[in-house]
C-alpha atoms as a PDB file:
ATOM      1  CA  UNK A   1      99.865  57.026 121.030  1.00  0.00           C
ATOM      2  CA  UNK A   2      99.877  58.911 124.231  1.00  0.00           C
ATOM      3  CA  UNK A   3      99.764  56.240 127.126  1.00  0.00           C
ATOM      4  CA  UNK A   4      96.897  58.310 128.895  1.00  0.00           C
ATOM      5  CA  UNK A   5      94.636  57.374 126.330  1.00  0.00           C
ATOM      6  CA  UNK A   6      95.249  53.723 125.114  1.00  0.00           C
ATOM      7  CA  UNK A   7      92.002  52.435 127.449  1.00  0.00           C
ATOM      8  CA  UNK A   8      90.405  50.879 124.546  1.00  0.00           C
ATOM      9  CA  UNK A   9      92.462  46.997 124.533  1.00  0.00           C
ATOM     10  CA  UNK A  10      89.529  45.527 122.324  1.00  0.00           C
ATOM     11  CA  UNK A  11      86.732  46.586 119.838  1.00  0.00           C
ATOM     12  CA  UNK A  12      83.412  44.314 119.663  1.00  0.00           C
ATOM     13  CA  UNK A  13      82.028  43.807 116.495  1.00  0.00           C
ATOM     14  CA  UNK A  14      78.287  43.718 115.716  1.00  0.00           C
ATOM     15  CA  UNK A  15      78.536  41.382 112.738  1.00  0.00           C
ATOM     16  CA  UNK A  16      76.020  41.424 109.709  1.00  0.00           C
ATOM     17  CA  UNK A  17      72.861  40.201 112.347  1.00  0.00           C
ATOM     18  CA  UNK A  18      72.219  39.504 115.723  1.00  0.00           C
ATOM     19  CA  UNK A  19      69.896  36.945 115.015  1.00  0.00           C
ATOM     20  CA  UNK A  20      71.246  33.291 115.328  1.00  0.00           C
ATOM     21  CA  UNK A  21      69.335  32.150 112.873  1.00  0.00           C
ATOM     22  CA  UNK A  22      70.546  34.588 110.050  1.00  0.00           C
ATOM     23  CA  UNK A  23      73.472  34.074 111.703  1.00  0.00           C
ATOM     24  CA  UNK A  24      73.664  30.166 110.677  1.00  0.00           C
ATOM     25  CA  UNK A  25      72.364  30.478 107.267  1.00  0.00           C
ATOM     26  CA  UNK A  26      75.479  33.568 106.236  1.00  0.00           C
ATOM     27  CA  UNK A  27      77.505  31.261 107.663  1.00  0.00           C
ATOM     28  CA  UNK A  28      76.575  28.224 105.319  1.00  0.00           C
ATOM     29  CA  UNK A  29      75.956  30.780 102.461  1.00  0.00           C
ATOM     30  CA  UNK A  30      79.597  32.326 102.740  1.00  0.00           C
ATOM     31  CA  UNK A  31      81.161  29.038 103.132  1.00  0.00           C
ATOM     32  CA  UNK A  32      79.768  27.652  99.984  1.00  0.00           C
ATOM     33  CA  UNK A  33      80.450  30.561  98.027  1.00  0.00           C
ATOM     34  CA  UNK A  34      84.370  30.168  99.420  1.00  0.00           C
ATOM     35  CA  UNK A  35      84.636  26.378  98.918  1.00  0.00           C
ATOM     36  CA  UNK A  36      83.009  27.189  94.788  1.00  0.00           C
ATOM     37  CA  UNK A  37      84.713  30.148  94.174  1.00  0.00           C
ATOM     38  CA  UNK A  38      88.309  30.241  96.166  1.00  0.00           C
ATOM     39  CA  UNK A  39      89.576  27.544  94.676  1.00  0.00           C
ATOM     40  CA  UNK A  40      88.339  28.515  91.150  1.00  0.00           C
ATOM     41  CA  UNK A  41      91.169  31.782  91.656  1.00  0.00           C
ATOM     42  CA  UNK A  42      93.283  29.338  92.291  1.00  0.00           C
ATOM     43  CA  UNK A  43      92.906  27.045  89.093  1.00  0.00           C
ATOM     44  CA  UNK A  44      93.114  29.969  87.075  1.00  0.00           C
ATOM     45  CA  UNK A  45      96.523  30.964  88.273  1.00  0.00           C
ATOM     46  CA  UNK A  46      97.796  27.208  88.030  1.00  0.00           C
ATOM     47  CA  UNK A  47      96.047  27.246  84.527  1.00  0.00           C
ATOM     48  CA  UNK A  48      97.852  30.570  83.524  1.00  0.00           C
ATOM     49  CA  UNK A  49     101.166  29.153  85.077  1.00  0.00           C
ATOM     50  CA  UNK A  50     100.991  25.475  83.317  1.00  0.00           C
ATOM     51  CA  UNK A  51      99.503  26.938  79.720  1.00  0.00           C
ATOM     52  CA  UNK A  52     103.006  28.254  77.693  1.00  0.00           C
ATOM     53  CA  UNK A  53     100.098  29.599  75.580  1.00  0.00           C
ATOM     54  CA  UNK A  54      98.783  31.977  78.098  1.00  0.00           C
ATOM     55  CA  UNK A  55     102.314  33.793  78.310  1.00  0.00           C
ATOM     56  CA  UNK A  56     101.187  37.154  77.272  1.00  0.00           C
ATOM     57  CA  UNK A  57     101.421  40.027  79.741  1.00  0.00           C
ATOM     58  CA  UNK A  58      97.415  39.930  79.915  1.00  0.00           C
ATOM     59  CA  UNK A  59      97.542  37.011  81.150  1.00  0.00           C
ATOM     60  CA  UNK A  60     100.554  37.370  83.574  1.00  0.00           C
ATOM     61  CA  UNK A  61      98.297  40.556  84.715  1.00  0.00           C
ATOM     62  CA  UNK A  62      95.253  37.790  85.339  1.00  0.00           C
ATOM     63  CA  UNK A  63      97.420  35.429  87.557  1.00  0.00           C
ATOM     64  CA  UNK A  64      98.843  38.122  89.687  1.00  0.00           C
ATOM     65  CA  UNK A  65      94.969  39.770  90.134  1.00  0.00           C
ATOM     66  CA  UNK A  66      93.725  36.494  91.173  1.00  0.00           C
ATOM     67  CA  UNK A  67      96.515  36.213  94.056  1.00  0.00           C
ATOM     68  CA  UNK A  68      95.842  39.481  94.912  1.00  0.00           C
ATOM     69  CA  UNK A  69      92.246  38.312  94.995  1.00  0.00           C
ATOM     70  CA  UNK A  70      93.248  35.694  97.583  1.00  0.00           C
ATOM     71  CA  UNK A  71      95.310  37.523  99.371  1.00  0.00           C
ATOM     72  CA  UNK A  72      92.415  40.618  99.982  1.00  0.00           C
ATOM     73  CA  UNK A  73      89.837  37.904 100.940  1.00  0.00           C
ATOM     74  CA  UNK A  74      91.735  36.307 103.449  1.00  0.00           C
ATOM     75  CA  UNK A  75      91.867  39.184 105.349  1.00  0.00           C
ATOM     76  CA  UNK A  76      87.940  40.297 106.836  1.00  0.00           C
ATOM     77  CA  UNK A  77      86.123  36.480 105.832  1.00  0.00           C
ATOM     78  CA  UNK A  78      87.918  34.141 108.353  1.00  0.00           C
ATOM     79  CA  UNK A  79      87.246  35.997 111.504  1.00  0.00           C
ATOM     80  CA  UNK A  80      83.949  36.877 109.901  1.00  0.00           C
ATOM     81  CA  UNK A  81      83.109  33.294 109.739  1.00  0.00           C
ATOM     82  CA  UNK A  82      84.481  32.520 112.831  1.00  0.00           C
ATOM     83  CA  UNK A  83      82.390  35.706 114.798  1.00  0.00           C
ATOM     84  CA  UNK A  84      79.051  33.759 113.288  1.00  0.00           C
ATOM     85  CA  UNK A  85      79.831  31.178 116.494  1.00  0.00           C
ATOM     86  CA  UNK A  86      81.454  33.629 119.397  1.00  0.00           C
ATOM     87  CA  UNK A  87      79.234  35.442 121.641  1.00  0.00           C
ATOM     88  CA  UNK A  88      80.114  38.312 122.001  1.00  0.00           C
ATOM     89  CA  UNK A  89      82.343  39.139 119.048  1.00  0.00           C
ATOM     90  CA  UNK A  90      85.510  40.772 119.868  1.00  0.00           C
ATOM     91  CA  UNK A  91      88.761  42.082 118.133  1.00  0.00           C
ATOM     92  CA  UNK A  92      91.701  42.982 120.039  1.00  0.00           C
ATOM     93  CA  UNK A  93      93.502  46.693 119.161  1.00  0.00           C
ATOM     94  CA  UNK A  94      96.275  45.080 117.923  1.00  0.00           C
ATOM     95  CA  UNK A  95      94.417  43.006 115.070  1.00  0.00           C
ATOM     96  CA  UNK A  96      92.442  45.832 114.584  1.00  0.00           C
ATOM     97  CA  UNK A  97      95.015  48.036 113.173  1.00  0.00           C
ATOM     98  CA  UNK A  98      96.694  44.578 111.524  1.00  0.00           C
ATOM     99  CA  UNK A  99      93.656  43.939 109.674  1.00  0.00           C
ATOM    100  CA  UNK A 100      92.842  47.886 108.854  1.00  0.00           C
ATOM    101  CA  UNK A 101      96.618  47.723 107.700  1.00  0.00           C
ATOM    102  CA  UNK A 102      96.168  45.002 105.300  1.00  0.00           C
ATOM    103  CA  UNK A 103      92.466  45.239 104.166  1.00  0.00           C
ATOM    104  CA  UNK A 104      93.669  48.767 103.110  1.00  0.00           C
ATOM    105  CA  UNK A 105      97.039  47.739 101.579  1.00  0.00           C
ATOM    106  CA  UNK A 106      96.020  45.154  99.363  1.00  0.00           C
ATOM    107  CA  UNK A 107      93.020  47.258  98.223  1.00  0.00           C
ATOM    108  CA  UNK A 108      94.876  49.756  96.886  1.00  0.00           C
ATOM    109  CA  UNK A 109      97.298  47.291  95.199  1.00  0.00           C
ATOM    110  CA  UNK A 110      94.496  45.801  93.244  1.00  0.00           C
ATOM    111  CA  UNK A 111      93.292  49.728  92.173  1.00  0.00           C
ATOM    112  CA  UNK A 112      97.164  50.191  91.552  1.00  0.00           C
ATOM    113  CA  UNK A 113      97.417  46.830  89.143  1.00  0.00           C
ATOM    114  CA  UNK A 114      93.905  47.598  87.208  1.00  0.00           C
ATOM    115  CA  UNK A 115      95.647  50.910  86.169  1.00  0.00           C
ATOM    116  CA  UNK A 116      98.658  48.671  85.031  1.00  0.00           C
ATOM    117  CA  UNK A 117      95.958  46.065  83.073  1.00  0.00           C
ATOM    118  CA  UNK A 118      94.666  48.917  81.723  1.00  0.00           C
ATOM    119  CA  UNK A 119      98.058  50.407  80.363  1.00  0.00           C
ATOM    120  CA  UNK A 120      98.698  46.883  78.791  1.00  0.00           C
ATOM    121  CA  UNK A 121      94.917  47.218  76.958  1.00  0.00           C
ATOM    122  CA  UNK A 122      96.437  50.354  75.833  1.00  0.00           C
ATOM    123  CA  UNK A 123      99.510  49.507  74.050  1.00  0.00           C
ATOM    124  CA  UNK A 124      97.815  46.428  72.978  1.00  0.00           C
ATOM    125  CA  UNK A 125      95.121  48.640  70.767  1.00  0.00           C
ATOM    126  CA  UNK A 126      97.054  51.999  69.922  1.00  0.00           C
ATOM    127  CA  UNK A 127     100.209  50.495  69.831  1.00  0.00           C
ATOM    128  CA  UNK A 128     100.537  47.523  68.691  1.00  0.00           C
ATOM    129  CA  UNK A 129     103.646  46.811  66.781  1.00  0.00           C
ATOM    130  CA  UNK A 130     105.506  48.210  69.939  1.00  0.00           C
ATOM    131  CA  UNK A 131     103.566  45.898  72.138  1.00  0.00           C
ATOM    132  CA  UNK A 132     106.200  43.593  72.910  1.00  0.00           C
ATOM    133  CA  UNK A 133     108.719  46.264  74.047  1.00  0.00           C
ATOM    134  CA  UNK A 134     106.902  48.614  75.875  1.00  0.00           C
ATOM    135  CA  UNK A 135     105.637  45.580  77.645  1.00  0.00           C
ATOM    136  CA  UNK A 136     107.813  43.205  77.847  1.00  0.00           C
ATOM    137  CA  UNK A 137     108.136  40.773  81.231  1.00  0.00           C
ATOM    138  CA  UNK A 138     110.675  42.975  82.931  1.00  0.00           C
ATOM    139  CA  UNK A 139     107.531  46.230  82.209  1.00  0.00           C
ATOM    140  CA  UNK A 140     105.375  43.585  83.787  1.00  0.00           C
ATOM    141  CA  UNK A 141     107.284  42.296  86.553  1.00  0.00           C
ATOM    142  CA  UNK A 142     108.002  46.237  87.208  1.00  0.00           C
ATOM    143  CA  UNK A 143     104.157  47.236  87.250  1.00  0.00           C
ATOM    144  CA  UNK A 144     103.001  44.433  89.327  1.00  0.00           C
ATOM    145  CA  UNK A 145     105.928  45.241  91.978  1.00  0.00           C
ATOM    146  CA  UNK A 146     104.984  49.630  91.831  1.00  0.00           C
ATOM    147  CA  UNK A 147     101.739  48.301  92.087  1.00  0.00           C
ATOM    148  CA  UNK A 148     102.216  45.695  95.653  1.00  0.00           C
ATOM    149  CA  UNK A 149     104.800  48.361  97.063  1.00  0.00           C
ATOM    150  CA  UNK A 150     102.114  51.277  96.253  1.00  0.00           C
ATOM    151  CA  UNK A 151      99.615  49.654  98.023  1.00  0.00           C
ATOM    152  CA  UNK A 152     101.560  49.494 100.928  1.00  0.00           C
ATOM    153  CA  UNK A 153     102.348  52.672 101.365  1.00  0.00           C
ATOM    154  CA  UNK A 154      98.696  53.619 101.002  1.00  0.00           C
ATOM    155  CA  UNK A 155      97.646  51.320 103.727  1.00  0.00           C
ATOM    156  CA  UNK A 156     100.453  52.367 105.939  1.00  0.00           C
ATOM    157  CA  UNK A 157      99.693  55.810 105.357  1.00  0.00           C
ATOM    158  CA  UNK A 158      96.328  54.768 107.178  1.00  0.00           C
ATOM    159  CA  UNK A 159      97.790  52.523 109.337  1.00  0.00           C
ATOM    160  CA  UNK A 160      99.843  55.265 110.960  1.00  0.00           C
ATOM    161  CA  UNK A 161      97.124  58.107 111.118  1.00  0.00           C
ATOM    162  CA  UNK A 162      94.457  55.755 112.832  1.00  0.00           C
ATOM    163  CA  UNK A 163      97.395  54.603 115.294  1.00  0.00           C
ATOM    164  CA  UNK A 164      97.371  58.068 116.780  1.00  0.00           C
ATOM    165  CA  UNK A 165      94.075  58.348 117.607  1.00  0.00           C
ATOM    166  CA  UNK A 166      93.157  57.896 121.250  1.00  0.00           C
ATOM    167  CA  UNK A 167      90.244  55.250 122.013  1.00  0.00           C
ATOM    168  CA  UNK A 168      88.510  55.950 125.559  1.00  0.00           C
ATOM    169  CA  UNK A 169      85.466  55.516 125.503  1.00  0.00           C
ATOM    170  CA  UNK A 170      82.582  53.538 123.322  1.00  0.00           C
ATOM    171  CA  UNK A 171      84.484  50.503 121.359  1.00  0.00           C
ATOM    172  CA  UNK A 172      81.397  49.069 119.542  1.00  0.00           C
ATOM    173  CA  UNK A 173      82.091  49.107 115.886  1.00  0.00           C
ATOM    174  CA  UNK A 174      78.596  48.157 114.052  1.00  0.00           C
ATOM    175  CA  UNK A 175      80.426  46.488 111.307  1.00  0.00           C
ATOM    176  CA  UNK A 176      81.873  42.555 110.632  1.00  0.00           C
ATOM    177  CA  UNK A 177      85.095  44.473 110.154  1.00  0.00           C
ATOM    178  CA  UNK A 178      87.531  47.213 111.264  1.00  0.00           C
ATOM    179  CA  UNK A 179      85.964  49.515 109.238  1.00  0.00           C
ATOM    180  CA  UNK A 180      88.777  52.639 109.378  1.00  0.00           C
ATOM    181  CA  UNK A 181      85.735  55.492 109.381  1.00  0.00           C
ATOM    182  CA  UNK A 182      83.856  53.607 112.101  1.00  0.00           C
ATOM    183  CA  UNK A 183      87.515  53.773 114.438  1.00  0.00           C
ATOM    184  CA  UNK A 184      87.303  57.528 113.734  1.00  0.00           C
ATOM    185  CA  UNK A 185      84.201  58.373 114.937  1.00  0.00           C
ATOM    186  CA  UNK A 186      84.639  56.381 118.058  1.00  0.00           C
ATOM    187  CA  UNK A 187      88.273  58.305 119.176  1.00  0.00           C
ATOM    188  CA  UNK A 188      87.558  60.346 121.872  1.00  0.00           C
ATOM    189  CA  UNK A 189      89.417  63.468 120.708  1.00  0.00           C
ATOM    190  CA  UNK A 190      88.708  66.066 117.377  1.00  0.00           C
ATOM    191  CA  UNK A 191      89.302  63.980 114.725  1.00  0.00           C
ATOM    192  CA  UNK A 192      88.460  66.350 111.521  1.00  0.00           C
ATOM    193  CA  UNK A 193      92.189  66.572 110.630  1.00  0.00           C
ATOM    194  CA  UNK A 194      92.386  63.241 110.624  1.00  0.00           C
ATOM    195  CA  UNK A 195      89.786  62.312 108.776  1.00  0.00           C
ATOM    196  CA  UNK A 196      90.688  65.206 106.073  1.00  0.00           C
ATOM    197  CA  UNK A 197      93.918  63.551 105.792  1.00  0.00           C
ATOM    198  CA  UNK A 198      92.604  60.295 105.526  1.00  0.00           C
ATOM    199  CA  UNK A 199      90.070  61.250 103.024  1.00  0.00           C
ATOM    200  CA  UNK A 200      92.642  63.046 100.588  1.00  0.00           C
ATOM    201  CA  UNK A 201      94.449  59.451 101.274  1.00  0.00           C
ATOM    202  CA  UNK A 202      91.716  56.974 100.600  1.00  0.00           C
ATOM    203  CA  UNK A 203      88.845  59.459  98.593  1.00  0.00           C
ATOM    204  CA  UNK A 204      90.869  61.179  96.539  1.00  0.00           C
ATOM    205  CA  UNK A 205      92.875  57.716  95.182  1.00  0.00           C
ATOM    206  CA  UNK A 206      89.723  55.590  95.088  1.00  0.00           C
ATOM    207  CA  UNK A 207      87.960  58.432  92.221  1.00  0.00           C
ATOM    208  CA  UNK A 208      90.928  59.297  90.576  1.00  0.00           C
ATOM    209  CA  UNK A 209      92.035  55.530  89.910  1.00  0.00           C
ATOM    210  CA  UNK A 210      88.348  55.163  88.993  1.00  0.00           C
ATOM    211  CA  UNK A 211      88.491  58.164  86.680  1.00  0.00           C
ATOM    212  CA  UNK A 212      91.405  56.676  85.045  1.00  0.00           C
ATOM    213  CA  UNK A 213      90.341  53.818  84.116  1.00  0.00           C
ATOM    214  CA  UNK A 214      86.872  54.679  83.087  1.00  0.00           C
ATOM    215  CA  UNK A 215      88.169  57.441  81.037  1.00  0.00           C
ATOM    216  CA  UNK A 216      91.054  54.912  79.519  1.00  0.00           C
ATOM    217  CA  UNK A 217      88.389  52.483  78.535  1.00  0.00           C
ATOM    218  CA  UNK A 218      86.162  54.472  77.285  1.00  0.00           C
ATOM    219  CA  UNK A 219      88.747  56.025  74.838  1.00  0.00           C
ATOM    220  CA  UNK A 220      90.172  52.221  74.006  1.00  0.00           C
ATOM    221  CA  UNK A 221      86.466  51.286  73.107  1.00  0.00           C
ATOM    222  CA  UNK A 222      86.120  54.256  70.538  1.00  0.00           C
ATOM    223  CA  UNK A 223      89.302  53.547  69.101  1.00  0.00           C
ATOM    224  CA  UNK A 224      87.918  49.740  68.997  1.00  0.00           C
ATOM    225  CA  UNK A 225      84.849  50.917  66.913  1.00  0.00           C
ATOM    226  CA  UNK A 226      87.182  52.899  64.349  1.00  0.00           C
ATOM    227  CA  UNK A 227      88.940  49.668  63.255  1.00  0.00           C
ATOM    228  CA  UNK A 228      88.459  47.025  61.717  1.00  0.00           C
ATOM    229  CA  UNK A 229      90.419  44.001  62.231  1.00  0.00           C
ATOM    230  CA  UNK A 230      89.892  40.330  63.057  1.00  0.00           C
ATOM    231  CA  UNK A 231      90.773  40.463  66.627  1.00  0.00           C
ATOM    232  CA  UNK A 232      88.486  43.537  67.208  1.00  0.00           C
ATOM    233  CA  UNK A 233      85.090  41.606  69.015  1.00  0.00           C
ATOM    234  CA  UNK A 234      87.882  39.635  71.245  1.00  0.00           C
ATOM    235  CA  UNK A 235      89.718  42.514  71.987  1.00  0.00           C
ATOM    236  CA  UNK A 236      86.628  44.472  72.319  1.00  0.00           C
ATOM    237  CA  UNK A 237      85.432  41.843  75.298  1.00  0.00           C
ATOM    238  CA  UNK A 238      88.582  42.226  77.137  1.00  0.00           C
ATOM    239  CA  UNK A 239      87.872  45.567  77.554  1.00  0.00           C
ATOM    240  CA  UNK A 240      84.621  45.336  78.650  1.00  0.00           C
ATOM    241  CA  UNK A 241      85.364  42.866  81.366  1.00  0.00           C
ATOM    242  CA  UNK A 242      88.049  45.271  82.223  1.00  0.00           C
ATOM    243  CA  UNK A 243      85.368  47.760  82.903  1.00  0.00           C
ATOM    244  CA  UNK A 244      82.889  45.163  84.873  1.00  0.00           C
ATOM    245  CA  UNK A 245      85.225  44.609  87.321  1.00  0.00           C
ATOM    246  CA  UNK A 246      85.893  48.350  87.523  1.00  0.00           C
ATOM    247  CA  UNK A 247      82.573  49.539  88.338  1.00  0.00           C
ATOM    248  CA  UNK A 248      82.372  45.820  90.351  1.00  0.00           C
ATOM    249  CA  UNK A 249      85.537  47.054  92.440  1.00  0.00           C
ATOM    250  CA  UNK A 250      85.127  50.695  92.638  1.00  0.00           C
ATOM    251  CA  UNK A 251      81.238  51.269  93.009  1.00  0.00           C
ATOM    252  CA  UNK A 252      80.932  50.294  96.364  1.00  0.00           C
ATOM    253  CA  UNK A 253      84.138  52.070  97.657  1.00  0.00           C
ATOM    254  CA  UNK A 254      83.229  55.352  95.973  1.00  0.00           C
ATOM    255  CA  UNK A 255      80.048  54.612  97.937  1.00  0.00           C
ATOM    256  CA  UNK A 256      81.930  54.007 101.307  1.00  0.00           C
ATOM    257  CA  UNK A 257      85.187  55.947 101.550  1.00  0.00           C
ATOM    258  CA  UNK A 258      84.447  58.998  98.958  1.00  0.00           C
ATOM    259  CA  UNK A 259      81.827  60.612 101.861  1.00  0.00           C
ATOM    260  CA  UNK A 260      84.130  60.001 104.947  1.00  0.00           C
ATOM    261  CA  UNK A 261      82.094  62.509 106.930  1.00  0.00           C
ATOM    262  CA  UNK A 262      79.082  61.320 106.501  1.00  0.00           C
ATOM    263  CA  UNK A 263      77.019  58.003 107.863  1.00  0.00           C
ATOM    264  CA  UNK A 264      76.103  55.669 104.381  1.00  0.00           C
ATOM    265  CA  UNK A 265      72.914  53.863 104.256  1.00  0.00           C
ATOM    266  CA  UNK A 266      73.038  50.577 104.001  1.00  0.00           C
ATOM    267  CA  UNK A 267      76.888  50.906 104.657  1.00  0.00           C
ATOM    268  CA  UNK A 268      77.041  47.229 106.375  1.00  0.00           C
ATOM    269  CA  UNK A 269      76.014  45.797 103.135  1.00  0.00           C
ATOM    270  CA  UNK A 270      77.822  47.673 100.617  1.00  0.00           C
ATOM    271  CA  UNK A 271      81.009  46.942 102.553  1.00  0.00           C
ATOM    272  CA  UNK A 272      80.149  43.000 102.550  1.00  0.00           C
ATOM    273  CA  UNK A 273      80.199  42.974  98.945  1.00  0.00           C
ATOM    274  CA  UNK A 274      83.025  44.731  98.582  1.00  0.00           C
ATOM    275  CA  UNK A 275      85.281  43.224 101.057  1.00  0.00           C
ATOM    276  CA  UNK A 276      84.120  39.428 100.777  1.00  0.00           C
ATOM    277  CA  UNK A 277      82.205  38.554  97.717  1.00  0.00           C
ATOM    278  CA  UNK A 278      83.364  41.122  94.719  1.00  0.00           C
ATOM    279  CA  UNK A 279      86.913  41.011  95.071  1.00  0.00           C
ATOM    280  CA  UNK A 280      87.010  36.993  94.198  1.00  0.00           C
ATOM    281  CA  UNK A 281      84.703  37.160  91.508  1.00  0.00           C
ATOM    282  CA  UNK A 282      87.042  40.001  89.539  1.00  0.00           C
ATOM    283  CA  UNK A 283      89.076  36.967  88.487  1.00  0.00           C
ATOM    284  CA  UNK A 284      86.064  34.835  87.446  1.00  0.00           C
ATOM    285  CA  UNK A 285      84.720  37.996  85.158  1.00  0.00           C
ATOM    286  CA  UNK A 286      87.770  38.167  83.383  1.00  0.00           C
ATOM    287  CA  UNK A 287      87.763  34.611  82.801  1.00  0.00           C
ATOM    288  CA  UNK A 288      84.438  33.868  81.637  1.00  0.00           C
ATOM    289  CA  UNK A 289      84.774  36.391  78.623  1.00  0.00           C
ATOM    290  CA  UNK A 290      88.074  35.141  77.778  1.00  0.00           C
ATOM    291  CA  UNK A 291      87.770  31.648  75.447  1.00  0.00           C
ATOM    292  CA  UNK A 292      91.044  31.021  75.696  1.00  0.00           C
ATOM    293  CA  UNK A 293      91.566  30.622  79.055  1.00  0.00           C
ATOM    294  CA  UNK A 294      88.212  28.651  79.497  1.00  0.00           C
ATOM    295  CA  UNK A 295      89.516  25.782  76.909  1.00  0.00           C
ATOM    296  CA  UNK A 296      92.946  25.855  79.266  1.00  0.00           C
ATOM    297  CA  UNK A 297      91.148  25.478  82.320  1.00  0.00           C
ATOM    298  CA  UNK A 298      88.843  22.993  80.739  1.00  0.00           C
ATOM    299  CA  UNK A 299      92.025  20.917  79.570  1.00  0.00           C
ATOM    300  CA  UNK A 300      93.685  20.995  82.906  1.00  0.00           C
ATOM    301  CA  UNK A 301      90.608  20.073  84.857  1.00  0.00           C
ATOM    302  CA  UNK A 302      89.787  17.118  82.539  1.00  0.00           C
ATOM    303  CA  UNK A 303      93.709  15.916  82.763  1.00  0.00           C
ATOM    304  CA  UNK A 304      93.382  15.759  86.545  1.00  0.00           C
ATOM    305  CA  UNK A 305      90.119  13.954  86.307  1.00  0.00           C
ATOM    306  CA  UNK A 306      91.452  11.120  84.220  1.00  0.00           C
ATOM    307  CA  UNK A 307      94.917  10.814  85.947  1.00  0.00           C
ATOM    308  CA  UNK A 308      92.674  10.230  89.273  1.00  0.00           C
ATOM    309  CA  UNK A 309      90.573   7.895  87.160  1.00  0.00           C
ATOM    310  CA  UNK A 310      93.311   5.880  86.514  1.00  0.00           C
END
């Protein structure tokens, strides 16, 4: 960035509300939602882990979505939290860009390993006596690792092209966040080719991942209904809580990122549920339509409650 224009050291956040008494009740409703469900991602990746009958690549797929869960939500809710008690509530440049970086990277990792669930649902149905070579754990370990060094790139793609923009003027982002189309509109220099590149960068991969998958899961579903075998109604709710947390994960950033140009209603709230509270419930959808991994859990959770009974 051009040293004539790096005036802007610090961006202040408006937060969800102004009001301190909304401000106290988010607080206590976030934090309760992190103490139930944060630590339920985590018991289903020990569960996965401990269970020798959970060894399937689904599975191994589950584990590394709930991490990636973890990862995503530690990024926007702790200084989110934090800004419910600071007055007023500032972000320096630096963690700024560190947080756009990240929020963006890890986004696009979890799009990136959905396509690579979804390829494993695939084999699983249309080719199944092949399953275990075409994925294998070395296909897995491969898929998950295209899909974390994907992501990267895609958030440093952003990373870079917001660096370069020159902040001099307003720095008051009306978001909990640093929202990446917010930063553009508040550079004080033409922007448009930036924000084209940006969009064929973040729009373009956000609806054709979604395309993807809804068009891979829709075909799965009528190949489903053609057979007729015993594992058909459990394979059958795999992939439909593949396609929750599709719609669950993709919805609200077609909503956000797909009109870059424009300003979204209600964009505030769209982006809270899609940074905070969907992205650690994808794990929990899987789960609750998967018996198997319910009895593990179940198992594990009542082996630790005896050993600490005893």
């Amino acid at each position: 960035m051009d040293e004539n224009y790096t005036v802007v050291r610090e961006f202040v956040l408006l937060g969800l509300s102004q009001a301190h008494e909304v401000q106290s009740v988010l607080f206590f409703f976030f934090l309760l939602f992190y103490m139930i469900i944060l630590p339920g991602n985590v018991l289903i990746i020990l569960t996965i882990q401990g269970d020798s009958q959970l060894g399937s690549p689904m599975y191994f797929f589950l584990a590394n979505l709930a991490f990636l869960d973890i990862c995503y939500c530690s990024v926007t809710p702790p200084k989110m939290l934090a800004d419910f008690f600071s007055n007023p509530t500032t972000i320096s440049y630096n963690a700024c860009m560190i947080q756009l970086l990240f929020l963006h990277s890890l986004g696009a990792a979890e799009a990136f390993l959905l396509l690579a669930m979804a390829y494993d649902r695939y084999v699983a149905i249309c080719k199944p006596l092949h399953y275990t070579v075409l994925v294998n754990r070395t296909v897995c370990r491969v898929l998950v690792g295209a899909s974390w060094g994907s992501g990267f790139i895609h958030g440093t793609i952003l990373f870079a092209l917001t660096i370069k923009l020159p902040f001099c003027g307003p720095n008051i982002l009306d978001n909990f966040f640093c929202d990446v189309r917010q930063l553009t509109k508040l550079a004080c220099a033409n922007t448009y080719t930036v924000e084209l590149l940006m969009f064929l960068n973040n729009g373009v991969v956000i609806v054709l991942c979604f395309a993807l998958l809804l068009i891979s899961y829709m075909f799965l579903l009528l190949k489903l209904w053609t057979q007729f075998t015993k594992a058909k109604n459990r394979i059958t709710s795999s992939c439909v809580s593949h396609i929750i947390v599709v719609f669950v994960m993709f919805g609200p950033a077609v909503y956000i990122y797909v009109l870059p140009f424009q300003t979204v209603p209600k964009e505030k709230v769209v982006a809270l549920f899609h940074t905070v509270i969907f992205p650690l419930t994808n794990s929990m959808i899987y789960t609750l339509c998967n018996k198997e991994i319910k009895s593990s859990m179940w198992k594990l959770v009542s082996k630790h409650i005896l050993w600490c009974r005893l």
